[in-house]
N, C-alpha and C. Protein backbone atom coordinates (compact mmCIF):
# COMPACT_ATOMS: atom_id res chain seq x y z
N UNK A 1 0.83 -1.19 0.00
CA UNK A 1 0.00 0.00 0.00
C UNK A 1 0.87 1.24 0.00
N UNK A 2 0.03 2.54 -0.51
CA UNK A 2 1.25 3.86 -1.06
C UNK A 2 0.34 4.77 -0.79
N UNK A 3 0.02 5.80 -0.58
CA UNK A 3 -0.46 7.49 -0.42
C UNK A 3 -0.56 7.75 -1.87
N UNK A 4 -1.22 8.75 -1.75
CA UNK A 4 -1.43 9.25 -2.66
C UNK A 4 -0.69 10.56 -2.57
N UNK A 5 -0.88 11.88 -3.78
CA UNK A 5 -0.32 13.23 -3.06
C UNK A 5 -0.99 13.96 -1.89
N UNK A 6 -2.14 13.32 -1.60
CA UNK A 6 -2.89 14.31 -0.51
C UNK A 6 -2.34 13.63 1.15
N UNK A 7 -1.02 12.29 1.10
CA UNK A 7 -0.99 11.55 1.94
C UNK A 7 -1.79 10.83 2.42
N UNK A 8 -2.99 10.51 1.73
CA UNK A 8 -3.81 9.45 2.23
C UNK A 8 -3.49 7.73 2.02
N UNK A 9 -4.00 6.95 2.85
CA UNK A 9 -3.32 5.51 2.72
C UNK A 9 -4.10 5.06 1.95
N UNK A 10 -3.72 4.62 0.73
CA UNK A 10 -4.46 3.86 -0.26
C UNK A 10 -4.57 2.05 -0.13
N UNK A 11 -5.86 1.73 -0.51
CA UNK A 11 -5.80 0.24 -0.39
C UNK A 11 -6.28 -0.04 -1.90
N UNK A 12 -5.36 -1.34 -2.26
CA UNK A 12 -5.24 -1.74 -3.82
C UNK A 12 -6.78 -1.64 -4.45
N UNK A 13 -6.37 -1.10 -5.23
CA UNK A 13 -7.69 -0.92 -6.37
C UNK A 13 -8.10 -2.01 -7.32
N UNK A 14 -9.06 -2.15 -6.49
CA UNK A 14 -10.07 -3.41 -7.69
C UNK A 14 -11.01 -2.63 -9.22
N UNK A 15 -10.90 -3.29 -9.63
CA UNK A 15 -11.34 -3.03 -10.97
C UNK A 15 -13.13 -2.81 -10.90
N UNK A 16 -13.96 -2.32 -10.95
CA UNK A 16 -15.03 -1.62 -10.97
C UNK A 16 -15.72 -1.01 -12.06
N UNK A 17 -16.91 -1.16 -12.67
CA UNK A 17 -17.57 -0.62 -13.86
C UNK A 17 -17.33 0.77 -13.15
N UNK A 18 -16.94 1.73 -14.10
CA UNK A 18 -17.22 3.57 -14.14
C UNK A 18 -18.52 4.20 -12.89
N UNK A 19 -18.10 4.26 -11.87
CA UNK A 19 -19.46 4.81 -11.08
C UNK A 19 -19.84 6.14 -11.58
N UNK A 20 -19.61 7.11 -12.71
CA UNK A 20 -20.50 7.92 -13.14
C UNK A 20 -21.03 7.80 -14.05
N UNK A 21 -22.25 7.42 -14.41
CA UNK A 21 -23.41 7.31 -14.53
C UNK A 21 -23.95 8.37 -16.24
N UNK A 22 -23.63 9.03 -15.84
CA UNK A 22 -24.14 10.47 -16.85
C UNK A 22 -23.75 11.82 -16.64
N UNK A 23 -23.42 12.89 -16.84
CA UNK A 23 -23.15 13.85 -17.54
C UNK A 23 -23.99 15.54 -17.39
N UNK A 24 -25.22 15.00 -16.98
CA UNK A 24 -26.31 16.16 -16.88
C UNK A 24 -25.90 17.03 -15.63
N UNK A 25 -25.74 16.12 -14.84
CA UNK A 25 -24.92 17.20 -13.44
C UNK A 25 -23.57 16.99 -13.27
N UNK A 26 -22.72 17.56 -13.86
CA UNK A 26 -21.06 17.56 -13.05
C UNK A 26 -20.78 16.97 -11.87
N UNK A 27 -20.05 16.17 -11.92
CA UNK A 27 -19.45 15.49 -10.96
C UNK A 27 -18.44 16.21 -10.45
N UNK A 28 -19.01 17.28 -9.09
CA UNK A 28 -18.00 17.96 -8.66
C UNK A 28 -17.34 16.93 -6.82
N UNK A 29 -16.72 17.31 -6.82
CA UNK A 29 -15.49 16.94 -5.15
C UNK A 29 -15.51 17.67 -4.60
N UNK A 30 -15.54 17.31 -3.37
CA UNK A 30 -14.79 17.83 -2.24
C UNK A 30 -13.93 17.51 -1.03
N UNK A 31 -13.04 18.01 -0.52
CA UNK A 31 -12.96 17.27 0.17
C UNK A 31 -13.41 16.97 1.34
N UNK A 32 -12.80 15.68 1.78
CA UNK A 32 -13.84 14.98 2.89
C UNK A 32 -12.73 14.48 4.02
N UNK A 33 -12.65 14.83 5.16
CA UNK A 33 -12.60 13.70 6.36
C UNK A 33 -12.90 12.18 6.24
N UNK A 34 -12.57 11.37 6.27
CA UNK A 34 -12.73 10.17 6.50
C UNK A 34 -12.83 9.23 7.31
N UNK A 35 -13.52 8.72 8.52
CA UNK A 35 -13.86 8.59 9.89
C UNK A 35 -12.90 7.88 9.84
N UNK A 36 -12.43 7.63 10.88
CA UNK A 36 -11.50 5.95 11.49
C UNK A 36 -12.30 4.61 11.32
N UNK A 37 -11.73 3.70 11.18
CA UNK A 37 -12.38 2.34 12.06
C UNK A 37 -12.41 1.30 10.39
N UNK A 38 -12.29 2.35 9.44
CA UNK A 38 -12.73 1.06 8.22
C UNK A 38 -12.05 1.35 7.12
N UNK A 39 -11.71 0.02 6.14
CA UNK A 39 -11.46 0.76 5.11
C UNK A 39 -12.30 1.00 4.07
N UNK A 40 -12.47 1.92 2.99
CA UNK A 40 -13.66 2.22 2.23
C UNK A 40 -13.00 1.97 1.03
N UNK A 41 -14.10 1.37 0.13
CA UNK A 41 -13.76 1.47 -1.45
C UNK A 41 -14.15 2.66 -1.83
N UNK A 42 -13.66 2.87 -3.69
CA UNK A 42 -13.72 3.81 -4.44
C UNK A 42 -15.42 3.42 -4.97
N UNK A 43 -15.85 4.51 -5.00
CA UNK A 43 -17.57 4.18 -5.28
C UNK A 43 -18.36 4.05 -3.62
N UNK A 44 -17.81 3.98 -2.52
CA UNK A 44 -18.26 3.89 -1.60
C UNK A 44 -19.50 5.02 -1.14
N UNK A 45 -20.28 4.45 -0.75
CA UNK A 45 -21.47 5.39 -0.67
C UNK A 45 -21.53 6.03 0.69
N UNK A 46 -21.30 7.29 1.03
CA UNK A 46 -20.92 7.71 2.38
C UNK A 46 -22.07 8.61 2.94
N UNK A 47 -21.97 8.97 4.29
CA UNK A 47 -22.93 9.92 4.89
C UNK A 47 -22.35 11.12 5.74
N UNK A 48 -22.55 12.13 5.94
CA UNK A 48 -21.62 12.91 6.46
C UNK A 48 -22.14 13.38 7.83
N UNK A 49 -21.44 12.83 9.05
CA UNK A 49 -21.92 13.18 10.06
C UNK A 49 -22.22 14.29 11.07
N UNK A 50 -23.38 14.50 11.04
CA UNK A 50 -23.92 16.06 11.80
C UNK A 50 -22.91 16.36 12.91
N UNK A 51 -22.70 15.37 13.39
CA UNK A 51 -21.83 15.72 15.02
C UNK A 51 -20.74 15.89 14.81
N UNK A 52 -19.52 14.93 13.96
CA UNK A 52 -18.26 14.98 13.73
C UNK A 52 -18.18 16.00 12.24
N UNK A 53 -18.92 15.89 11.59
CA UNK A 53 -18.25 16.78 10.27
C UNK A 53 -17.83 15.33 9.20
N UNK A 54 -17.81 14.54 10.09
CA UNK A 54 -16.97 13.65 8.90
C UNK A 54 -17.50 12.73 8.35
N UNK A 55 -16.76 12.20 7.26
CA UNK A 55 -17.23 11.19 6.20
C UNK A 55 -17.50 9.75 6.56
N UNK A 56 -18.30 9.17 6.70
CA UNK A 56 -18.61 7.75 7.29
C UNK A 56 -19.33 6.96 5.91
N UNK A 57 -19.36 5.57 6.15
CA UNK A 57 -20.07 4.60 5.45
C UNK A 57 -21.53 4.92 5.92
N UNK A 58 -22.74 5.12 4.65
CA UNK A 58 -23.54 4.93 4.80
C UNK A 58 -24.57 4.25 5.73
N UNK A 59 -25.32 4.41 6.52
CA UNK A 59 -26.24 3.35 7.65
C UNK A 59 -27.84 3.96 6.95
N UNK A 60 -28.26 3.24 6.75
CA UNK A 60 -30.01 3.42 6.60
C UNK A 60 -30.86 3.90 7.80
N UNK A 61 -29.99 2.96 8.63
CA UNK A 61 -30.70 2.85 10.27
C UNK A 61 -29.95 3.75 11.32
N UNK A 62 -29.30 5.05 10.60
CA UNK A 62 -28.42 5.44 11.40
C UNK A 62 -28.77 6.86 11.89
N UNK A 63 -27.94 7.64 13.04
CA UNK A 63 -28.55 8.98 13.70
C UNK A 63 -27.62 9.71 13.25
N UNK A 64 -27.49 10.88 13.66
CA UNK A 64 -26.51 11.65 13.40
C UNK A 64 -26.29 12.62 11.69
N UNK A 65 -27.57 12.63 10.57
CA UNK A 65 -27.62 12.28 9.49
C UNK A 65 -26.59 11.48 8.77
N UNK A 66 -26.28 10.31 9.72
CA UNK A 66 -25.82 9.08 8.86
C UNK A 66 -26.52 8.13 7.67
N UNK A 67 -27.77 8.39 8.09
CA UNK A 67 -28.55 8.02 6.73
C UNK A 67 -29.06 7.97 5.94
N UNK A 68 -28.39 9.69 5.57
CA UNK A 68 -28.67 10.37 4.34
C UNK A 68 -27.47 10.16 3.40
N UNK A 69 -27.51 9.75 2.18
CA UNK A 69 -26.30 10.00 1.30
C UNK A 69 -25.57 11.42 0.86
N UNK A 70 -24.43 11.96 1.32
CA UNK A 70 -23.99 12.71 1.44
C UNK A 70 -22.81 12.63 0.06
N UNK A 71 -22.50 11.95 -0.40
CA UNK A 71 -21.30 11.93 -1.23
C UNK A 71 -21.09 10.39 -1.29
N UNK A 72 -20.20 9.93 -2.66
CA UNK A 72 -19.35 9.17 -2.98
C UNK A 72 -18.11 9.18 -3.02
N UNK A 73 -17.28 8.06 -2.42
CA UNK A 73 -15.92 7.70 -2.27
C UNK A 73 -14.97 7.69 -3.77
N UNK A 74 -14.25 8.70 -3.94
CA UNK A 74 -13.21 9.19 -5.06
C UNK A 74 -12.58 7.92 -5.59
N UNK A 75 -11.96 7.66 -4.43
CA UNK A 75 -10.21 6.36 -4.24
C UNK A 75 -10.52 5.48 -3.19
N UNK A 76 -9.83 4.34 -2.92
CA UNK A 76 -10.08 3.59 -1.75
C UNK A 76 -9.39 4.59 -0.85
N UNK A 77 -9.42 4.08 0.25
CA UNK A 77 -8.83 4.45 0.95
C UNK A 77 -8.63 3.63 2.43
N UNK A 78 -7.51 3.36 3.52
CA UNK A 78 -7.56 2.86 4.59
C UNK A 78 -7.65 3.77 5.59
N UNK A 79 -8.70 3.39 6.51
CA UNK A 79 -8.83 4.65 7.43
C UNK A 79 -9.00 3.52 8.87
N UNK A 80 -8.41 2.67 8.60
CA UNK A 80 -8.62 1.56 10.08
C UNK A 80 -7.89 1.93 11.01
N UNK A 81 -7.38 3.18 11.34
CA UNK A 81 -6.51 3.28 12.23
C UNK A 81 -6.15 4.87 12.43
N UNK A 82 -6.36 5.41 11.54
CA UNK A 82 -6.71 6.82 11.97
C UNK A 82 -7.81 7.82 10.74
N UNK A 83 -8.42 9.08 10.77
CA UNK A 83 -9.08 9.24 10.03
C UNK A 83 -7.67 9.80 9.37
N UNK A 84 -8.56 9.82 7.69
CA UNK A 84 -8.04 10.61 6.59
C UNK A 84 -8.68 11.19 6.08
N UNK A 85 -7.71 12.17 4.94
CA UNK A 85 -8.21 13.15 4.13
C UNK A 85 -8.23 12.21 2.44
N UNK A 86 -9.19 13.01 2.35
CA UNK A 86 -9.84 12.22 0.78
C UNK A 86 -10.84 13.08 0.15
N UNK A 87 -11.58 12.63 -0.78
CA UNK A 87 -12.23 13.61 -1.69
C UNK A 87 -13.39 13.05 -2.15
N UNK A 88 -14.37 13.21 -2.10
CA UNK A 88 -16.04 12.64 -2.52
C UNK A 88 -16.79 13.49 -2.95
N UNK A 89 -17.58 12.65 -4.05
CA UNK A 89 -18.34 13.62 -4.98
C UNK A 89 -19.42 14.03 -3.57
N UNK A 90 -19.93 15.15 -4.31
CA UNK A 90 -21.01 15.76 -3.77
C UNK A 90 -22.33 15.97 -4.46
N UNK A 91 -21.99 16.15 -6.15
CA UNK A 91 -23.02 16.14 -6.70
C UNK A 91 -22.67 14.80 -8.24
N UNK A 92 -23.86 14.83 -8.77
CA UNK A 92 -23.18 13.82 -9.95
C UNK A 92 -24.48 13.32 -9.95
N UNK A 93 -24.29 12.09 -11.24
CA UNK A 93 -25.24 11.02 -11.35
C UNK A 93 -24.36 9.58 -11.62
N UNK A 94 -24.95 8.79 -10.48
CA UNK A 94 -23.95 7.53 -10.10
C UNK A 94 -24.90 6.45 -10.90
N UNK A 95 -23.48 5.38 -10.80
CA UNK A 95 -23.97 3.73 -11.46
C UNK A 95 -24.17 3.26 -10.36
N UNK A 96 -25.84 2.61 -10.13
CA UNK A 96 -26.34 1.51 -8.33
C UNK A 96 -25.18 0.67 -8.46
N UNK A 97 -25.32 0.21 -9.62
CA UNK A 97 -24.54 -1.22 -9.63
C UNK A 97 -22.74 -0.84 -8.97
N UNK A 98 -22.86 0.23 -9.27
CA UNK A 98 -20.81 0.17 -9.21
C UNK A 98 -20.89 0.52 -7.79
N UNK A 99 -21.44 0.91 -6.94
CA UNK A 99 -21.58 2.07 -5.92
C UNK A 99 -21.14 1.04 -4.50
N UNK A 100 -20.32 1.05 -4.08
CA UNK A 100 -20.61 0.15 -2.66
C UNK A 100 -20.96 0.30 -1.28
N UNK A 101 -21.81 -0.43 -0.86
CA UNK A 101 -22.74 0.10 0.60
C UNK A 101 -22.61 -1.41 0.92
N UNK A 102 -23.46 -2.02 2.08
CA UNK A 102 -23.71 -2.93 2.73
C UNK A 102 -25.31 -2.53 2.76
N UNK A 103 -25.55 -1.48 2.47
CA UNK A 103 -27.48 -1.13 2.75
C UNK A 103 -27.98 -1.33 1.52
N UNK A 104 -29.43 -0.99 1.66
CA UNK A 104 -30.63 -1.04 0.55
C UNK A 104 -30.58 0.19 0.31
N UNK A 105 -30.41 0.82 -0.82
CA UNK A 105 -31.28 2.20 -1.07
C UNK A 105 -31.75 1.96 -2.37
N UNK A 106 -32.99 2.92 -2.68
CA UNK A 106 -32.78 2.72 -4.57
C UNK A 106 -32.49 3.99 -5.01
N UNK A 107 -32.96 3.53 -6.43
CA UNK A 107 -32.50 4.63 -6.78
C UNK A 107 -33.24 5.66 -6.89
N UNK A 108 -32.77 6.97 -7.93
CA UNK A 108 -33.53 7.72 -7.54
C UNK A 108 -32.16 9.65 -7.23
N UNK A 109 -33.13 10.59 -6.46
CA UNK A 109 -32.19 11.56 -6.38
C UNK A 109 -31.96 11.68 -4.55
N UNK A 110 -30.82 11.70 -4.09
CA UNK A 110 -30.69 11.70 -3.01
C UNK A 110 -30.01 13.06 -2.51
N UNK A 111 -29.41 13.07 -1.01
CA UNK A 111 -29.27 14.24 -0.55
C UNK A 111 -29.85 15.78 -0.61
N UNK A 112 -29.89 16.70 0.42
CA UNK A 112 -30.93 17.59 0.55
C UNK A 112 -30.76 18.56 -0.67
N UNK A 113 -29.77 18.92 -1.42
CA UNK A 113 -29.52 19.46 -2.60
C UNK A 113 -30.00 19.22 -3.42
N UNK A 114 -30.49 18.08 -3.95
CA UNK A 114 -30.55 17.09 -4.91
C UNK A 114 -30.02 16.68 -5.83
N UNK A 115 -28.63 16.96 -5.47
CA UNK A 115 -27.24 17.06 -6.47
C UNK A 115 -26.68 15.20 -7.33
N UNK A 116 -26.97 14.97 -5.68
CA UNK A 116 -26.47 13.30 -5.81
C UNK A 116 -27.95 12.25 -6.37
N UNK A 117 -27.58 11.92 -8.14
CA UNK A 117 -28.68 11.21 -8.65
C UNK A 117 -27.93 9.66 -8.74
N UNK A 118 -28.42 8.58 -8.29
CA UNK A 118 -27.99 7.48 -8.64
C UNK A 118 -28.98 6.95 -9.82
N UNK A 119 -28.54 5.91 -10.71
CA UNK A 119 -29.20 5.07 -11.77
C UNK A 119 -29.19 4.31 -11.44
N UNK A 120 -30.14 3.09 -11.93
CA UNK A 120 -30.04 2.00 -12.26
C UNK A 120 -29.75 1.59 -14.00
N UNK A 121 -28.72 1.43 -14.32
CA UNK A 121 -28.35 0.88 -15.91
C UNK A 121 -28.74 -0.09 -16.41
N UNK A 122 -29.46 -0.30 -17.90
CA UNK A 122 -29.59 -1.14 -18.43
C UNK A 122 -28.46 -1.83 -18.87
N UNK A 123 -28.42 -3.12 -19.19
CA UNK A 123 -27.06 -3.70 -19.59
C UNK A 123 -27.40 -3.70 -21.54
C-alpha cells in the first residue's frame, strides 16, 4: 500500500464498472474527512456526520444524518486506524450497480440538494 499526493493511505484498487453514470450534473469533489475504524472502497457510498463533520459509510438505520447519502468515495482508501483526508463527490449522477454500501437504497435523487442522482443501468 502507497499514499497518494494528498498523503492518504491507499488500499489496492479493484477493478469496478465507471461509477458515473451520466453527464447532466457535473461530478463535482470535495474534500472529505474520512472517519477511522474502516477501510472504504472507491464508489463507496458515504454519509456525512452532523456531530463529527466527517465522512462515514452509509447506515439506513443510522442517527446523526448518517442516513442520508452525502457523497461518494473518489479512491479507496484505509482509514482503520486513523481518520483521513480524501475527496467525494457531492453532486453527480452515479452507477447503483458500481456504488458500494452494505445497505438497501434505490434509486432515484438523493441528498438535501438534490445534487447526488444514482441510476439503475440497463445492460
Amino acid at each position: 500500500m502507497g499514499q497518494n499526493d494528498l498523503g492518504v493511505s491507499l488500499v489496492e484498487t479493484q477493478s469496478i464498472e465507471d461509477i458515473i453514470a451520466g453527464d447532466e450534473i457535473q461530478a463535482v469533489s470535495v474534500p472529505a474527512t474520512i472517519l477511522t475504524g474502516f477501510t472504504y472502497k472507491r464508489g463507496e457510498v458515504l454519509a456525512k456526520n452532523s456531530s463529527t463533520g466527517k465522512y462515514q459509510k452509509f447506515d439506513a438505520d443510522g442517527t446523526n444524518a448518517t442516513d442520508k447519502i452525502a457523497g461518494i468515495l473518489i479512491e479507496d482508501v484505509d482509514a482503520t486506524s486513523a481518520d483521513v483526508k480524501s475527496r467525494a463527490y457531492v453532486t453527480g449522477i452515479f452507477n447503483k450497480a458500481a456504488l458500494v454500501t452494505a445497505e438497501t437504497f434505490s434509486a432515484g435523487v438523493h441528498n438535501s440538494n438534490g445534487l447526488i442522482i444514482i441510476k439503475e443501468l440497463e445492460d
